[in-house]
Protein backbone atom coordinates (compact mmCIF):
# COMPACT_ATOMS: atom_id res chain seq x y z
CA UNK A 1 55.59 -10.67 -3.14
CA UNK A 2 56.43 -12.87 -0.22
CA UNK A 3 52.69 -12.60 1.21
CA UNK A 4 51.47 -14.00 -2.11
CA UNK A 5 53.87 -17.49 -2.57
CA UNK A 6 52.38 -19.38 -0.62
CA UNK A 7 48.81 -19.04 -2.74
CA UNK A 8 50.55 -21.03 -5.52
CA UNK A 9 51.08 -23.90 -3.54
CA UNK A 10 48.47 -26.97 -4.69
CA UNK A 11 47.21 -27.24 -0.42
CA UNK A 12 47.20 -23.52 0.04
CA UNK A 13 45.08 -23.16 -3.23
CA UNK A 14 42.38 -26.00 -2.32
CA UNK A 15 42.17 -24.77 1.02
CA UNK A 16 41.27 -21.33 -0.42
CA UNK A 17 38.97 -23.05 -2.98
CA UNK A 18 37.33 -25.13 0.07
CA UNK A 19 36.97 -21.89 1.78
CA UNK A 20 34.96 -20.13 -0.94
CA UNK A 21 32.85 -23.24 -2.23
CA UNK A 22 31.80 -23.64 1.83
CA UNK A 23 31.13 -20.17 1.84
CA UNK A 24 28.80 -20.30 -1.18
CA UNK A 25 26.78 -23.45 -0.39
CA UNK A 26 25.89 -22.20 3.30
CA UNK A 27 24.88 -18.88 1.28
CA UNK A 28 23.12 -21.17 -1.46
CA UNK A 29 21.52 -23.07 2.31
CA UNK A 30 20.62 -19.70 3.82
CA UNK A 31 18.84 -18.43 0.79
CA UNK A 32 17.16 -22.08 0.32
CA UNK A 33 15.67 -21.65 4.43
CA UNK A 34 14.56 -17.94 3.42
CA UNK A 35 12.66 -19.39 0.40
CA UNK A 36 10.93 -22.27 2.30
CA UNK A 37 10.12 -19.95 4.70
CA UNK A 38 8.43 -17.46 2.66
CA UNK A 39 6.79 -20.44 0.84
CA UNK A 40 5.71 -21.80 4.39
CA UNK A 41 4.27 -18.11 5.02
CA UNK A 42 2.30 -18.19 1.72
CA UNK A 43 0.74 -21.34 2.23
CA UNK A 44 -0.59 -20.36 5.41
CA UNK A 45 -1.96 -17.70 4.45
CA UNK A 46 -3.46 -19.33 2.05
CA UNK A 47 -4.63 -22.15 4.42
CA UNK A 48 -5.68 -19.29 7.02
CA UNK A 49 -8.21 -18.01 3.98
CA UNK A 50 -9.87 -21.25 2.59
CA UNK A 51 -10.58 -22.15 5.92
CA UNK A 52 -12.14 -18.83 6.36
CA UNK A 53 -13.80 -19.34 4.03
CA UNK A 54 -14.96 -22.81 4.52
CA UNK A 55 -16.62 -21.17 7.64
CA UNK A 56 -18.55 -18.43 5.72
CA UNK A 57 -19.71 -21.15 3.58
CA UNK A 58 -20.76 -22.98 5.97
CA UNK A 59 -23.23 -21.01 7.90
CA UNK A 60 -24.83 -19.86 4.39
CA UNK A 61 -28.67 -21.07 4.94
CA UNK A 62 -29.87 -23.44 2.75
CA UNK A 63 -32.53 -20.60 1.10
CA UNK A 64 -28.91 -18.73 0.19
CA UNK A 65 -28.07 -21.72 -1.54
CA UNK A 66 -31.14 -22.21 -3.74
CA UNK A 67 -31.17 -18.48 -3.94
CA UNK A 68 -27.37 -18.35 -5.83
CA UNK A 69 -28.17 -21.56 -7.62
CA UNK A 70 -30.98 -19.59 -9.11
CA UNK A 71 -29.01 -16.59 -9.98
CA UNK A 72 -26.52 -19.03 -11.58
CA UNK A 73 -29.29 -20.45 -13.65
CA UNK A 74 -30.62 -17.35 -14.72
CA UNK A 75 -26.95 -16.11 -15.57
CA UNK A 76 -26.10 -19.28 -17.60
CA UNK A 77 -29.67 -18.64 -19.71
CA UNK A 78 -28.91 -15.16 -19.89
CA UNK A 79 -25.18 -15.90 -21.39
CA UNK A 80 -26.82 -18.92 -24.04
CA UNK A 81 -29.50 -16.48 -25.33
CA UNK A 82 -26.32 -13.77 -25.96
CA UNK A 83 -24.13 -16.96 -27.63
CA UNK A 84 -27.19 -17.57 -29.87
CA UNK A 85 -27.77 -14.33 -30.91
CA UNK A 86 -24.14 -13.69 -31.59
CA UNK A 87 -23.87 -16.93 -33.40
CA UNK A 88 -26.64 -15.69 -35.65
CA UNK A 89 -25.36 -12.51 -35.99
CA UNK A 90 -22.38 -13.43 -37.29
CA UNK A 91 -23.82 -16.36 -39.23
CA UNK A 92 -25.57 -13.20 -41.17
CA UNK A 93 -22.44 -11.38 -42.18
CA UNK A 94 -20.95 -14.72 -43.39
């Protein structure tokens, strides 16, 4: 019983209280460093891959270019004439 008295006194019990609350913020500032650091990662990876691939699309010829914007085109046309027809298909069953 002795080794617990002095717990009950007001100093002893705020300097218990100071102990824990220090000992969860510098856990609370630890896990906040982890975080930014995996955040810090992800962003450079993510920085490493746009500017890779800035650099593919950079050395794409210009005849690549017209080529895809073609392609495009043709898709969007493609994708319209399907919209139509599905419009009038279901204008039908109305």
């Amino acid at each position: 019983m002795e080794d617990y008295e002095d717990v009950y006194k007001p100093e002893v019990f705020n300097q218990k209280l100071n102990d824990l609350i220090e000992k969860e913020v510098a856990h609370s500032n630890a896990e906040i460093e982890r975080s930014d650091s995996r955040i810090e990662s992800q962003a450079n990876t993510l920085l490493k891959i746009a500017e890779d691939e800035l650099s593919k699309s950079e050395s794409i010829s210009t005849d690549e270019i017209t080529r895809r914007n073609y392609l495009t085109e043709n898709l969007r046309n493609d994708i319209s004439i399907d919209l139509l027809s599905i419009d009038e298909r279901y204008k039908l069953v109305i």
